[in-house]
C-alpha atoms as a PDB file:
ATOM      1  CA  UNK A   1      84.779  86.140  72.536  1.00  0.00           C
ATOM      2  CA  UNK A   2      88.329  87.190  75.320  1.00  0.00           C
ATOM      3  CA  UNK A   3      86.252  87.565  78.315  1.00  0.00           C
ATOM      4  CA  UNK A   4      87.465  88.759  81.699  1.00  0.00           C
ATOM      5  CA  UNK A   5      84.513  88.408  83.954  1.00  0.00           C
ATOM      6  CA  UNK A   6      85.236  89.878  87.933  1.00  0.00           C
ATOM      7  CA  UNK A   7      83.364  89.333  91.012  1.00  0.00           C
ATOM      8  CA  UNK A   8      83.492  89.604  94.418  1.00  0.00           C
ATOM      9  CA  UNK A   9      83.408  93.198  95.177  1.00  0.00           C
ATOM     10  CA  UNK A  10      81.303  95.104  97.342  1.00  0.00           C
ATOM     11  CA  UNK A  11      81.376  97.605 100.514  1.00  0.00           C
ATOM     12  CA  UNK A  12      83.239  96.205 104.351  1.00  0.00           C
ATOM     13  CA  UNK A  13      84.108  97.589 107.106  1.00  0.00           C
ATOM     14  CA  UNK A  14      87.913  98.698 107.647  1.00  0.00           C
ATOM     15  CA  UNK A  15      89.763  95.005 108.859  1.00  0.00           C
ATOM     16  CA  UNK A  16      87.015  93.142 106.966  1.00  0.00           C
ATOM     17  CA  UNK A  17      88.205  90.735 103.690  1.00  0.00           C
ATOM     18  CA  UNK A  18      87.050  90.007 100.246  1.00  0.00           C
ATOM     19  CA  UNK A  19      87.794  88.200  97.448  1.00  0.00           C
ATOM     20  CA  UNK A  20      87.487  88.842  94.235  1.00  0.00           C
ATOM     21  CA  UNK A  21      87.292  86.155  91.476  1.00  0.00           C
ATOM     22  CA  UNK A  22      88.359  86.671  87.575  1.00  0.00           C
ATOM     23  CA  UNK A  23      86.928  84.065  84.999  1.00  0.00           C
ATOM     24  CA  UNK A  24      88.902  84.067  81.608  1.00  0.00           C
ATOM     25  CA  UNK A  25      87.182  82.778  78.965  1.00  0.00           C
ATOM     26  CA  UNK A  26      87.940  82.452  74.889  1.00  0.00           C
ATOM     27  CA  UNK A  27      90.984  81.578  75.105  1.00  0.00           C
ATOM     28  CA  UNK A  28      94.277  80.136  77.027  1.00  0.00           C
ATOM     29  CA  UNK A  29      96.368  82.822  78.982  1.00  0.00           C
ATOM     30  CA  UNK A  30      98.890  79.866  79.960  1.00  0.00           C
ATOM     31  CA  UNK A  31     101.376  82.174  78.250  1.00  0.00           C
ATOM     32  CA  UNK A  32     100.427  85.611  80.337  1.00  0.00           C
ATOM     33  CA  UNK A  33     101.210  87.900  83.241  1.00  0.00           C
ATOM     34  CA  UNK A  34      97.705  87.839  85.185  1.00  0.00           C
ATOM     35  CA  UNK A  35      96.901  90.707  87.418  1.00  0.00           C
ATOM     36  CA  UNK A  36      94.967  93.104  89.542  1.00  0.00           C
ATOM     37  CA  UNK A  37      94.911  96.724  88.914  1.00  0.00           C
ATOM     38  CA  UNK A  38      92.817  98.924  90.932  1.00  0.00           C
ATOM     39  CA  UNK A  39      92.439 103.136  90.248  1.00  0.00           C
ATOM     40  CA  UNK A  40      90.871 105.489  93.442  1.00  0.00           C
ATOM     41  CA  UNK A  41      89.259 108.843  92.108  1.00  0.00           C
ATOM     42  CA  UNK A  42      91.814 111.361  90.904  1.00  0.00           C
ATOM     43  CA  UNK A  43      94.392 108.962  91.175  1.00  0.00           C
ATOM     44  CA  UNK A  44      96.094 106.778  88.260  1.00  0.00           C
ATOM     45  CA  UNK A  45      95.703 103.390  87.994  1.00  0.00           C
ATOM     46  CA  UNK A  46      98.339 101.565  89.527  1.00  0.00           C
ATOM     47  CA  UNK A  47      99.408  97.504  89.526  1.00  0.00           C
ATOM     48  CA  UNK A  48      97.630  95.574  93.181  1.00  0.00           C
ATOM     49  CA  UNK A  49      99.446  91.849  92.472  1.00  0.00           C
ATOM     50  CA  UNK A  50     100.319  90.021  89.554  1.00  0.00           C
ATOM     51  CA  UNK A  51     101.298  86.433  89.184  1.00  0.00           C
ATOM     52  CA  UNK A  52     102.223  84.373  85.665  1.00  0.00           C
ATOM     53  CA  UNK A  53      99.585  81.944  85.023  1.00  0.00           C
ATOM     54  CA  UNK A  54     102.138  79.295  83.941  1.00  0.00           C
ATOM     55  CA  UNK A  55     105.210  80.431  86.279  1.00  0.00           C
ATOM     56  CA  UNK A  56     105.452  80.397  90.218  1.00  0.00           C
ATOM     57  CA  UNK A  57     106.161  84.622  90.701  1.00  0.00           C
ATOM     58  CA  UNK A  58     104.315  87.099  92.370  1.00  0.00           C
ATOM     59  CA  UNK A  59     104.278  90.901  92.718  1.00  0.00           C
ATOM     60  CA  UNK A  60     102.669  92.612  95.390  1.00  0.00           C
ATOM     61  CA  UNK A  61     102.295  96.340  95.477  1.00  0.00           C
ATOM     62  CA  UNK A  62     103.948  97.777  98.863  1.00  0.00           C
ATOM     63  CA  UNK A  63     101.101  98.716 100.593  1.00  0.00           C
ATOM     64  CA  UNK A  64      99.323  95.399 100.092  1.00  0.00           C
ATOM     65  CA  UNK A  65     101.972  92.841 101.337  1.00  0.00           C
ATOM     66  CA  UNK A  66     101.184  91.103 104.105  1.00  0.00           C
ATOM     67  CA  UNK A  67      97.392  91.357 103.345  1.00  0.00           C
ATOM     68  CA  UNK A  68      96.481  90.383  99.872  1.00  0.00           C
ATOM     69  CA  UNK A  69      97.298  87.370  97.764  1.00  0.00           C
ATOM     70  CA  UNK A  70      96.947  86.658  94.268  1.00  0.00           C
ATOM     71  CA  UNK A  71      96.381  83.494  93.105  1.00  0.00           C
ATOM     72  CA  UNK A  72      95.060  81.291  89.891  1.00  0.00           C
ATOM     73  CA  UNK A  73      92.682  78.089  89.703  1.00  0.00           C
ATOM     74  CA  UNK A  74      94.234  76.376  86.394  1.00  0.00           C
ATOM     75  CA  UNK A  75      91.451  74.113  86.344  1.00  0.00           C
ATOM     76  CA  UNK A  76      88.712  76.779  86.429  1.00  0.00           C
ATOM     77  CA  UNK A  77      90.843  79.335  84.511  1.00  0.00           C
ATOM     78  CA  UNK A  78      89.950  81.776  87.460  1.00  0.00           C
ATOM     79  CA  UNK A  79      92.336  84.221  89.085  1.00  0.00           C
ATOM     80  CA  UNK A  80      92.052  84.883  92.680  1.00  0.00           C
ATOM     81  CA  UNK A  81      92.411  88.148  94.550  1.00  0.00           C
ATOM     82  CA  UNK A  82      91.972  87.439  98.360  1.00  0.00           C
ATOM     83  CA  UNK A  83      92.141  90.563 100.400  1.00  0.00           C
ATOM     84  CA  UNK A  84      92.336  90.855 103.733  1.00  0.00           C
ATOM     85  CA  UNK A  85      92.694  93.364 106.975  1.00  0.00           C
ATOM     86  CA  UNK A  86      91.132  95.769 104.270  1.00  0.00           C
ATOM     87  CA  UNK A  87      91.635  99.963 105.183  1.00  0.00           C
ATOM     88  CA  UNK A  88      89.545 102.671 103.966  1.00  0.00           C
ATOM     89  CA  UNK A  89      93.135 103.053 101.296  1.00  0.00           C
ATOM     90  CA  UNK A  90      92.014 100.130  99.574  1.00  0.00           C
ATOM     91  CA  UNK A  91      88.787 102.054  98.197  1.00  0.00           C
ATOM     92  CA  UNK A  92      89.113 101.600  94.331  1.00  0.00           C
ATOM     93  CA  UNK A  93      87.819 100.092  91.452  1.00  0.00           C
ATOM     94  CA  UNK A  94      89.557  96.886  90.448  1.00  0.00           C
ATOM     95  CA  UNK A  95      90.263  95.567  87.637  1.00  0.00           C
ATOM     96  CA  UNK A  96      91.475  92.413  86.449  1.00  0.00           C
ATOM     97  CA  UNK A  97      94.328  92.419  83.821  1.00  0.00           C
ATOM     98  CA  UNK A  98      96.270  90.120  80.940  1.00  0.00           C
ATOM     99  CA  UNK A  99      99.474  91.282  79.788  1.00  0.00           C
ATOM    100  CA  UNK A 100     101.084  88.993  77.002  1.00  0.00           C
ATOM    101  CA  UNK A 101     104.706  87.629  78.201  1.00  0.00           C
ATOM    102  CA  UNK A 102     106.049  88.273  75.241  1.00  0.00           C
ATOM    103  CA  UNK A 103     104.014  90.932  73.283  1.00  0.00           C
ATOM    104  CA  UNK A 104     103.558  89.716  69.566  1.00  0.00           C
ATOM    105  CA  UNK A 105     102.320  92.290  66.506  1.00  0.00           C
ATOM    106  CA  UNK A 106      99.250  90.189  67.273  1.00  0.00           C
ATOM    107  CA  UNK A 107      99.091  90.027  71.007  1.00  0.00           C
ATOM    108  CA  UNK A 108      97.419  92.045  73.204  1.00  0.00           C
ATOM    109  CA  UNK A 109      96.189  93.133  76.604  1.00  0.00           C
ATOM    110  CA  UNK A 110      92.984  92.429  78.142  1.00  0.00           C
ATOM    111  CA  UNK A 111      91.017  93.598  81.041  1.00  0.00           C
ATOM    112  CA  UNK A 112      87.702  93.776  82.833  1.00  0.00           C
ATOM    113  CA  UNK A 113      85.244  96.054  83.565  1.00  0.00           C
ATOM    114  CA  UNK A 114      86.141  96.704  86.556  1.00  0.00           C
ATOM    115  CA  UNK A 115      84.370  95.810  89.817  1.00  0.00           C
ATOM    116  CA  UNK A 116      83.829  98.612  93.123  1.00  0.00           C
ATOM    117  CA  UNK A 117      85.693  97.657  96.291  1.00  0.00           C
ATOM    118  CA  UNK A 118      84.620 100.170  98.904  1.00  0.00           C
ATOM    119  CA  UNK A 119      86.066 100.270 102.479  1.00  0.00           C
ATOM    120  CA  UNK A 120      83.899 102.147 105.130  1.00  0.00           C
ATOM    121  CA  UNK A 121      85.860 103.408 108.772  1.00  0.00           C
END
């Protein structure tokens, strides 16, 4: 079974880091976007970082440059979130994401459950 298994998150203090891990299991996402998505209360969901698992690029949301980097672990088919100089903004649950490159009528997204990052003043 397409599993996208998080970890990593958990309550710091404002200029404290985490990072969060995402293990993808079941099957090969050589050919997909990988990403972080992360949704505050009463706010929409909105893209963190995304990298392609086989190609070099990376997005970073505005607000995050400079502080968080994405990354993957080929070998351990594990994407990386490292997040650092963390503000009491950050507060959200993340979520880690799959977006086909090319969608197919049988492709399709995957995500996470979702794991609490909480940032305390």
């Amino acid at each position: 079974q397409v599993q996208l298994v998080e970890s990593g998150g958990g309550l710091v203090q404002a200029g404290g880091s985490l990072r969060l891990s995402c293990a993808a299991s079941g099957r090969t996402f050589s050919s997909y976007v990988m990403g972080w998505f992360r949704q505050a209360p009463g706010k929409n969901r909105e893209v963190v970082a995304r990298t392609g698992w086989s190609g070099g690029f990376t997005y970073y949301e505005d607000s995050v440059k400079g502080r968080f980097t994405i990354s993957t672990d080929n070998a351990k088919n594990t994407v990386h979130l490292q997040m650092n100089s963390l503000k009491p903004e950050d507060t959200a649950v993340y979520y880690c994401n799959a977006d086909p490159q090319i969608p197919t009528p049988t492709s399709r997204p995957y995500w996470g459950q979702g794991t609490q990052v909480t940032v305390s003043s």
